[in-house]
Protein backbone atom coordinates (compact mmCIF):
# COMPACT_ATOMS: atom_id res chain seq x y z
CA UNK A 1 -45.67 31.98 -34.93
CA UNK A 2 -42.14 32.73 -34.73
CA UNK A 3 -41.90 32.46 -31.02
CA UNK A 4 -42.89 28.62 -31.28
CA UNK A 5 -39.76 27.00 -32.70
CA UNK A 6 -37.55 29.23 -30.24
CA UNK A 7 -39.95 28.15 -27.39
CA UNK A 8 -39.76 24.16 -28.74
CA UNK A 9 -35.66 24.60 -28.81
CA UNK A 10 -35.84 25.77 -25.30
CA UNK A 11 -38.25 23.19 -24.36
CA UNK A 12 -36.10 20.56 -25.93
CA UNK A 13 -32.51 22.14 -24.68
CA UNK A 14 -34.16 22.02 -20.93
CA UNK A 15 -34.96 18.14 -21.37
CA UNK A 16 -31.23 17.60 -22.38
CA UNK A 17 -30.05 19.56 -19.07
CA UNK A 18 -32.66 17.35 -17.12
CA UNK A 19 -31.65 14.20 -18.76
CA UNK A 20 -27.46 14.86 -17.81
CA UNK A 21 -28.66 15.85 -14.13
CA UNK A 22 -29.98 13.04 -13.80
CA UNK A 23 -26.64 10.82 -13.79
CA UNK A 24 -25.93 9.25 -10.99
CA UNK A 25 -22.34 9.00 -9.74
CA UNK A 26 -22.66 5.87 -7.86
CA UNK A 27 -20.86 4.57 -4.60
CA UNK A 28 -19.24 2.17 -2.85
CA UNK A 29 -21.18 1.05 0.57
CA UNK A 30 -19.28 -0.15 3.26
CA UNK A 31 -20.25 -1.61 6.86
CA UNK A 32 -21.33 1.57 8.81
CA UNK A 33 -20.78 0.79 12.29
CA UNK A 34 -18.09 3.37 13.96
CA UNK A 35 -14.57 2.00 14.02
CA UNK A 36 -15.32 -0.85 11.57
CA UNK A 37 -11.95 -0.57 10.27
CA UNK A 38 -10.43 -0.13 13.71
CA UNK A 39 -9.27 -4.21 14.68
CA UNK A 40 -6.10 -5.78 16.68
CA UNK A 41 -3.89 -7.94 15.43
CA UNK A 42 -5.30 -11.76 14.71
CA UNK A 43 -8.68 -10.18 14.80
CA UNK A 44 -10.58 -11.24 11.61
CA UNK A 45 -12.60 -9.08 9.92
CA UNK A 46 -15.43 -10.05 7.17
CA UNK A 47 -18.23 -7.79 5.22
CA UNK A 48 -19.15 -7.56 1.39
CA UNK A 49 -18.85 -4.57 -0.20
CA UNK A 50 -21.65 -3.58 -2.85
CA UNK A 51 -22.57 -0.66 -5.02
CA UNK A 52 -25.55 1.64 -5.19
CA UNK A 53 -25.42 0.39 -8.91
CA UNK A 54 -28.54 -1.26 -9.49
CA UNK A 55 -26.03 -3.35 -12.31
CA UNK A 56 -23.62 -5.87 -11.32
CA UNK A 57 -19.76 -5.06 -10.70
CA UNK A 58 -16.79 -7.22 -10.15
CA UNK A 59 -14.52 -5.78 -7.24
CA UNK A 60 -10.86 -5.45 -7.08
CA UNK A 61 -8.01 -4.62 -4.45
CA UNK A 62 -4.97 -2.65 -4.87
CA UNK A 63 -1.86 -2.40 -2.32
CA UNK A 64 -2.23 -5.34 -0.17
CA UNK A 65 0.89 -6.88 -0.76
CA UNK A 66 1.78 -9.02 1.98
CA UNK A 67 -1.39 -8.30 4.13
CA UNK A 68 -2.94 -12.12 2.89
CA UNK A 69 -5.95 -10.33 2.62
CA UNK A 70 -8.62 -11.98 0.65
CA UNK A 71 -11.33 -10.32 -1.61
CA UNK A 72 -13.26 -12.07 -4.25
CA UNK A 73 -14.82 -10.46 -7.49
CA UNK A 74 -18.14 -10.08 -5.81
CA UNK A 75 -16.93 -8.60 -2.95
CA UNK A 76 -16.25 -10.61 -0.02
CA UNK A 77 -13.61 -9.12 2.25
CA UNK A 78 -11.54 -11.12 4.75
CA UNK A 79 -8.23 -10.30 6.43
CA UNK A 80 -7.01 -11.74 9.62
CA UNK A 81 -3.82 -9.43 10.74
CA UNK A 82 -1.19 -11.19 11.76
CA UNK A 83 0.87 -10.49 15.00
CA UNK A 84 4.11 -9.73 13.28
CA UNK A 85 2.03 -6.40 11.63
CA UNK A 86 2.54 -3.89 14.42
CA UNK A 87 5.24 -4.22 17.35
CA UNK A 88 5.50 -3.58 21.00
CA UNK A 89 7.23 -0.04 20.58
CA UNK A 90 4.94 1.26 16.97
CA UNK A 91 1.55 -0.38 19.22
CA UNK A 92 -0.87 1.14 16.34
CA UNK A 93 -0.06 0.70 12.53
CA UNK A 94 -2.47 2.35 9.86
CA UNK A 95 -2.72 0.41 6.26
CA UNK A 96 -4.53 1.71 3.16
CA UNK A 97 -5.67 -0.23 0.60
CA UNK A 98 -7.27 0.46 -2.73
CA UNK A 99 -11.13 -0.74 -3.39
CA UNK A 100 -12.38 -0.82 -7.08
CA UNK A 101 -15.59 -1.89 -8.46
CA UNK A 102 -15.88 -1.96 -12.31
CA UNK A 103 -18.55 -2.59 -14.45
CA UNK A 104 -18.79 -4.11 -18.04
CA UNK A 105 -19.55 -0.39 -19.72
CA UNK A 106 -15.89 0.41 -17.94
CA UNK A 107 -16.66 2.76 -15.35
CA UNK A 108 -15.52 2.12 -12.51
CA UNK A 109 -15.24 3.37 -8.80
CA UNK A 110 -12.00 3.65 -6.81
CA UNK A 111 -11.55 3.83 -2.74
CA UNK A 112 -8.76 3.79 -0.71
CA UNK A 113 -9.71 2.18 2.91
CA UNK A 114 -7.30 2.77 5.53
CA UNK A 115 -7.45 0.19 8.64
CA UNK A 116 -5.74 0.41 11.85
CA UNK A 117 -4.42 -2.42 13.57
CA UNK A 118 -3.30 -2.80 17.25
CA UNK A 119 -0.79 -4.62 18.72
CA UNK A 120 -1.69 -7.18 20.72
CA UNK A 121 1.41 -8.78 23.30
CA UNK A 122 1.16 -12.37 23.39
CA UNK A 123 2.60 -14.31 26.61
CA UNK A 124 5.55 -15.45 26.97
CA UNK A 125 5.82 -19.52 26.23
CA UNK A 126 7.14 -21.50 28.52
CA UNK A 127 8.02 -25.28 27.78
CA UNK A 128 8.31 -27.97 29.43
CA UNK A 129 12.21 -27.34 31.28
CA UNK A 130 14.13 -30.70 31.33
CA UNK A 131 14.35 -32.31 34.71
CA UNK A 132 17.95 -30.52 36.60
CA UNK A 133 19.55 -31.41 39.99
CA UNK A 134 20.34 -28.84 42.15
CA UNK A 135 22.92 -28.91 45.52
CA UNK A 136 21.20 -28.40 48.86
CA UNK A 137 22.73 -25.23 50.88
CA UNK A 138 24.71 -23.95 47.77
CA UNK A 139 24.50 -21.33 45.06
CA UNK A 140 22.92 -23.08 41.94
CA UNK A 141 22.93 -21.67 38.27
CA UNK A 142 21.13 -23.25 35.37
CA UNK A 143 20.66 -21.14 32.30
CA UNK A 144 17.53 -21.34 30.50
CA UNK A 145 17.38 -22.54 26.53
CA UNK A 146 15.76 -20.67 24.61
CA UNK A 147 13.57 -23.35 22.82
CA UNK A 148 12.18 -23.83 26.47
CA UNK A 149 11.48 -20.34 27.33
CA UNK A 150 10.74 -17.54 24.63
CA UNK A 151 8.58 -14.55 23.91
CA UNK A 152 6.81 -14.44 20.00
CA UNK A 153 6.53 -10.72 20.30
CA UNK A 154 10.51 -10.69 20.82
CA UNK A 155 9.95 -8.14 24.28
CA UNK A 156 12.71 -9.19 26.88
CA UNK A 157 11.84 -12.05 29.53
CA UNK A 158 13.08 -11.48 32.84
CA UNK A 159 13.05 -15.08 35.28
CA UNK A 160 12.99 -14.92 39.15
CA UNK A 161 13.64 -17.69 41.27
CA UNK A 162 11.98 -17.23 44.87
C-alpha cells in the first residue's frame, strides 16, 4: 500500500514533464523559394509573412529607416529598392531588417532578414540637343549641357562625333 502514493506522485510528476514538452516555440514562415531575398534595384518584392501560431499576431519591422519599405500589422511586405541603394563601384549591398510578430499574451517572435540588392546601371539620358550651326570644312566645338545629356547613376559619359 505504500508503494501507491509514490507510484501516483510519479505518475502525476511524468504528466507535468509531458505537459511542458509539449510547448511549442513557434515560427515565423517566410516565402521558401531559393534567393527570395536576393532582388536588383527597382525590383519590387511582395509576400505575407505568417506564424505557425494557430492564434493571431500583429507584425512589426525594425531597422528600415530610409528603405520606404512597407509592412502592415498583418503582415504584408512590400519594398521596391530604389536605384540610389547600391552604386556602380559597391554593385551588391546587403540590408538586414528586424521581423517581429507579437501576440496579445506578449510573446513574441523576433527575425532579422537580410536582403541583397544589385545594382542595376541605367542608360544614359539623352535630350532633345537644341538645333546648332556648324561651318563646312572647319573644326567645330559645341559643348554639351548637362540638362541635355546626363547619366542618373552618375558613371562618366564619354561623346564621339564620327
Amino acid at each position: 500500500m505504500k508503494l501507491l502514493p509514490l507510484f501516483c506522485f510519479c505518475f502525476l510528476l511524468s504528466q507535468t514533464i509531458v505537459a511542458q514538452e509539449k510547448e511549442v516555440q513557434h515560427e515565423m514562415l517566410f516565402p521558401d523559394s531559393i534567393g527570395w531575398n536576393t532582388l536588383n534595384e527597382n525590383e519590387p518584392i511582395h509576400f505575407r509573412v505568417t506564424t505557425t501560431s494557430p492564434k493571431e499576431a500583429y507584425f512589426s519591422l525594425e531597422n528600415a529607416n530610409g528603405l520606404n519599405i512597407q509592412f502592415d500589422s498583418t503582415g504584408n511586405f512590400f519594398w521596391k529598392p530604389s536605384f540610389d541603394l547600391v552604386d556602380r563601384v559597391e554593385k551588391v549591398k546587403e540590408f538586414t531588417v528586424i521581423l517581429q510578430a507579437k501576440w496579445k499574451d506578449e510573446n513574441r517572435i523576433r527575425k532579422p532578414i537580410t536582403f541583397t540588392v544589385n545594382h542595376v546601371n541605367r542608360p544614359p539620358v539623352v535630350e532633345e540637343l537644341p538645333i546648332f550651326y556648324v561651318k563646312q570644312s572647319a573644326l567645330n566645338n559645341y559643348q554639351l549641357p548637362s540638362e541635355y545629356v546626363f547619366d542618373p547613376d552618375g558613371d562618366p559619359i564619354v561623346i564621339k562625333a564620327i
